[in-house]
N, C-alpha and C. Protein backbone atom coordinates (compact mmCIF):
# COMPACT_ATOMS: atom_id res chain seq x y z
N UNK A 1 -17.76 10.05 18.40
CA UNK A 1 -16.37 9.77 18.75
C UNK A 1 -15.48 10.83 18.07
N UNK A 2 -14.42 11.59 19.10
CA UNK A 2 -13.89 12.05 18.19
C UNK A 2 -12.70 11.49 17.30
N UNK A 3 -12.58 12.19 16.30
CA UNK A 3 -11.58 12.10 14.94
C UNK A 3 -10.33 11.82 15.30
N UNK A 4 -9.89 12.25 16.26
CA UNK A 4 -8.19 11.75 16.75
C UNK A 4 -8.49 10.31 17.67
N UNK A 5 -9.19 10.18 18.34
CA UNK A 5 -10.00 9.01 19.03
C UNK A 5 -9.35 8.11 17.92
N UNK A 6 -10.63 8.61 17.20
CA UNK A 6 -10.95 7.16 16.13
C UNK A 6 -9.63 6.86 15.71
N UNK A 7 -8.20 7.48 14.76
CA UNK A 7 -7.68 7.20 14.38
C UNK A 7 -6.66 6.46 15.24
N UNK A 8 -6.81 7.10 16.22
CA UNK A 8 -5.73 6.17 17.64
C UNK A 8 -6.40 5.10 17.36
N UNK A 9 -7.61 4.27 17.54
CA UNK A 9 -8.39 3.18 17.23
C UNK A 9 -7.13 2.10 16.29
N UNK A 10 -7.79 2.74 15.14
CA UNK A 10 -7.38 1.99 13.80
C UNK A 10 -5.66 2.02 14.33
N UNK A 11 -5.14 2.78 14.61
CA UNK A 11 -3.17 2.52 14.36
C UNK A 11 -3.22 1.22 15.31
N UNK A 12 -3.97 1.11 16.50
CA UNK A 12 -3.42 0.44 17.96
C UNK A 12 -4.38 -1.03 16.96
N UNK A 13 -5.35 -1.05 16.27
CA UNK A 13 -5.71 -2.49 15.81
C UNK A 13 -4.61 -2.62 14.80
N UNK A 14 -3.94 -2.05 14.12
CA UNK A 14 -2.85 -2.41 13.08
C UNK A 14 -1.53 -2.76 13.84
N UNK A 15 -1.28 -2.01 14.57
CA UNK A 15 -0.48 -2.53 15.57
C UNK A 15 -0.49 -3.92 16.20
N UNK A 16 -1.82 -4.75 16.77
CA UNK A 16 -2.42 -5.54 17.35
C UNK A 16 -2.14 -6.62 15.99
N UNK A 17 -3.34 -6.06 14.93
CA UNK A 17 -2.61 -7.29 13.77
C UNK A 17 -1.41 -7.27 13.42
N UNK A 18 -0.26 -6.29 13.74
CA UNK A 18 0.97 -6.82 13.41
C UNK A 18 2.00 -7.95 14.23
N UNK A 19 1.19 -8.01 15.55
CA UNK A 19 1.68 -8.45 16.87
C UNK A 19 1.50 -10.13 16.35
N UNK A 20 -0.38 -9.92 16.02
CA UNK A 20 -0.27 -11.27 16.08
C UNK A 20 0.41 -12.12 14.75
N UNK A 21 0.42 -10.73 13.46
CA UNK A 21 0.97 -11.86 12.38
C UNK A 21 2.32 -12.45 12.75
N UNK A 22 3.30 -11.39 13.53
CA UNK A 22 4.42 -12.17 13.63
C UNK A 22 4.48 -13.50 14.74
N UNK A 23 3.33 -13.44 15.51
CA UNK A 23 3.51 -14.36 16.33
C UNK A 23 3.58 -15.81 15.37
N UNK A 24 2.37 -15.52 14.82
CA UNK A 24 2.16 -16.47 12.99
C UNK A 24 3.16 -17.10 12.76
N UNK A 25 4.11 -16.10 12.55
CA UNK A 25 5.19 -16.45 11.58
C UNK A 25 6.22 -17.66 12.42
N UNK A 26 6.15 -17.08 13.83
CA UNK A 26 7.35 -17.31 14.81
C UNK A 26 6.81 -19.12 15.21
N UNK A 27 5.94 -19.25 15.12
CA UNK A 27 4.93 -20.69 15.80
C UNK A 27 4.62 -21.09 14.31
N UNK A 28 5.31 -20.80 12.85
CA UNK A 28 5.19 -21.70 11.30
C UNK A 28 3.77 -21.89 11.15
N UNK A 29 2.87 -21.18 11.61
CA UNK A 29 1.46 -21.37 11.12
C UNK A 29 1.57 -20.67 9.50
N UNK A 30 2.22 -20.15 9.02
CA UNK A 30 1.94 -19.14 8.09
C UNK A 30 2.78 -19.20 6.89
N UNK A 31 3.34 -18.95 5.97
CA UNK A 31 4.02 -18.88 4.53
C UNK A 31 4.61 -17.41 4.88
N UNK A 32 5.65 -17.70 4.56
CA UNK A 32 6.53 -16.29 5.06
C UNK A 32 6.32 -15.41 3.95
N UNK A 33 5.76 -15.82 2.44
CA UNK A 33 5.81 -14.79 1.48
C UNK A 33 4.61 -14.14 1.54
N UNK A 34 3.58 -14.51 1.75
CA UNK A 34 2.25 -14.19 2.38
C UNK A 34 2.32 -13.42 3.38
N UNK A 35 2.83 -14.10 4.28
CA UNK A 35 3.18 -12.86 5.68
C UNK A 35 4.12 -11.17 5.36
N UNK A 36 4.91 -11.63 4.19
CA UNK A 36 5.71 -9.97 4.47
C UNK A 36 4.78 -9.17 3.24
N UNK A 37 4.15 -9.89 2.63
CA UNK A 37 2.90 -9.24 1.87
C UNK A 37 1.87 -8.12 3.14
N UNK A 38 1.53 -9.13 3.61
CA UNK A 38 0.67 -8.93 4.41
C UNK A 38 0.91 -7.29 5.27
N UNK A 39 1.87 -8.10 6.36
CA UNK A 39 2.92 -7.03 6.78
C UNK A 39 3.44 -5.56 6.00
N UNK A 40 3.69 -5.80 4.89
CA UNK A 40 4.20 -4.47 4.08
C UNK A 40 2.81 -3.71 4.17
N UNK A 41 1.63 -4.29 3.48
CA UNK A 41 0.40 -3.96 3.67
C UNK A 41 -0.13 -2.93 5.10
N UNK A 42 0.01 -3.46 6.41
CA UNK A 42 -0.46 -2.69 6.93
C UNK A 42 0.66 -2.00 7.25
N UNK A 43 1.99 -1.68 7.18
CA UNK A 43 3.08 -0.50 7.01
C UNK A 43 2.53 0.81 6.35
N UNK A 44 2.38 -0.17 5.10
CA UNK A 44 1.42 1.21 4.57
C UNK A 44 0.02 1.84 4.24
N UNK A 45 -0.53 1.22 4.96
CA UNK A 45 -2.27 1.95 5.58
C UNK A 45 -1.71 2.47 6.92
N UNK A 46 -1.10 1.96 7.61
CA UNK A 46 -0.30 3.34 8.90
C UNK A 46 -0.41 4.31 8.35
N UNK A 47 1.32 3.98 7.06
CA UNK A 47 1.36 5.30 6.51
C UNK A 47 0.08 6.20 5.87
N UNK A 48 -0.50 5.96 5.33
CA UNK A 48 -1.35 6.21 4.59
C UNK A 48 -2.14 6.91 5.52
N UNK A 49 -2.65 6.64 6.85
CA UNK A 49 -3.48 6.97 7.29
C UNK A 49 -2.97 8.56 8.32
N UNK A 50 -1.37 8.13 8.08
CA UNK A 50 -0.53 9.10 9.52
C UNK A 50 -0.22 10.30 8.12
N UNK A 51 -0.51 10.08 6.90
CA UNK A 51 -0.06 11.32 5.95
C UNK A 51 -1.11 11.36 6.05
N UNK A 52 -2.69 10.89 5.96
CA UNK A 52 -4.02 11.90 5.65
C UNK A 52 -4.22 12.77 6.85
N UNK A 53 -3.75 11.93 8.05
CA UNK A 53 -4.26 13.06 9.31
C UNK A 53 -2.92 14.29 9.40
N UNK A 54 -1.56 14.18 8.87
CA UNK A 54 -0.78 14.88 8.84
C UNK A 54 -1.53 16.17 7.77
N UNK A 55 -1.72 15.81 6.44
CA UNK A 55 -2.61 16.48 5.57
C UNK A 55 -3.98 17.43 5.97
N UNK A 56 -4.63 16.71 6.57
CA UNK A 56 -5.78 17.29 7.25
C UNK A 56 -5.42 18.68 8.35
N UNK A 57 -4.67 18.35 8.99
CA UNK A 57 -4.17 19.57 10.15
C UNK A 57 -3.04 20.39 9.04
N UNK A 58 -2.21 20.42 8.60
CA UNK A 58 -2.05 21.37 7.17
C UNK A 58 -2.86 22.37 6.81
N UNK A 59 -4.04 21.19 6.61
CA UNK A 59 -5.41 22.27 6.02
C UNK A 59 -5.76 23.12 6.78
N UNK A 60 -5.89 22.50 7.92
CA UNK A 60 -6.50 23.26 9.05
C UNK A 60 -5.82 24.60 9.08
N UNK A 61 -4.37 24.48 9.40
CA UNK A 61 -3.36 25.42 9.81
C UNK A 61 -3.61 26.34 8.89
N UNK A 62 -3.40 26.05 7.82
CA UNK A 62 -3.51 27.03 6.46
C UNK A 62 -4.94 28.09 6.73
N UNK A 63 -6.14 27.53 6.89
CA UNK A 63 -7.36 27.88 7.02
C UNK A 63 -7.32 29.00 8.25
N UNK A 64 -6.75 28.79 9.14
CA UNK A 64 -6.58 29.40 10.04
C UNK A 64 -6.02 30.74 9.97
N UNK A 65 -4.68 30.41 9.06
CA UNK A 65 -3.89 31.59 8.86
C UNK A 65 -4.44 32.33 7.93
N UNK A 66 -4.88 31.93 7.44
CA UNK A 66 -6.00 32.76 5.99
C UNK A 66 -6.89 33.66 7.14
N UNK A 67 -7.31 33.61 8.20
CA UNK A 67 -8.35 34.31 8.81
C UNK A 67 -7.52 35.43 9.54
């Protein structure tokens, strides 16, 4: 699989669990302090994941221009 593949993967399931936590929230299945825990949480494994692949092509670029 490729590497941009995969990471489209993971954003669109974080996306998906964000869909359904708020549904959670909206239908009182859930503790709202738990939920924006939760929530902040995958905000930042997005982030986390949209600065390593931002980072990675950096490298690349750099590597490139070195040649």
């Amino acid at each position: 699989m490729n590497f941009m593949k995969l990471i489209e993967n993971i954003l669109l399931k974080i996306k998906k669990f964000r869909k359904t936590q708020l549904r959670r929230i909206k239908n009182g299945e859930l503790s709202t302090r738990n939920s924006i825990l939760y929530l902040n949480f995958l905000t930042e494994t997005k982030n986390l994941i949209l600065n390593a692949v931002n980072l990675l092509k950096s490298q690349r670029d750099f590597i490139l221009e070195q040649k």
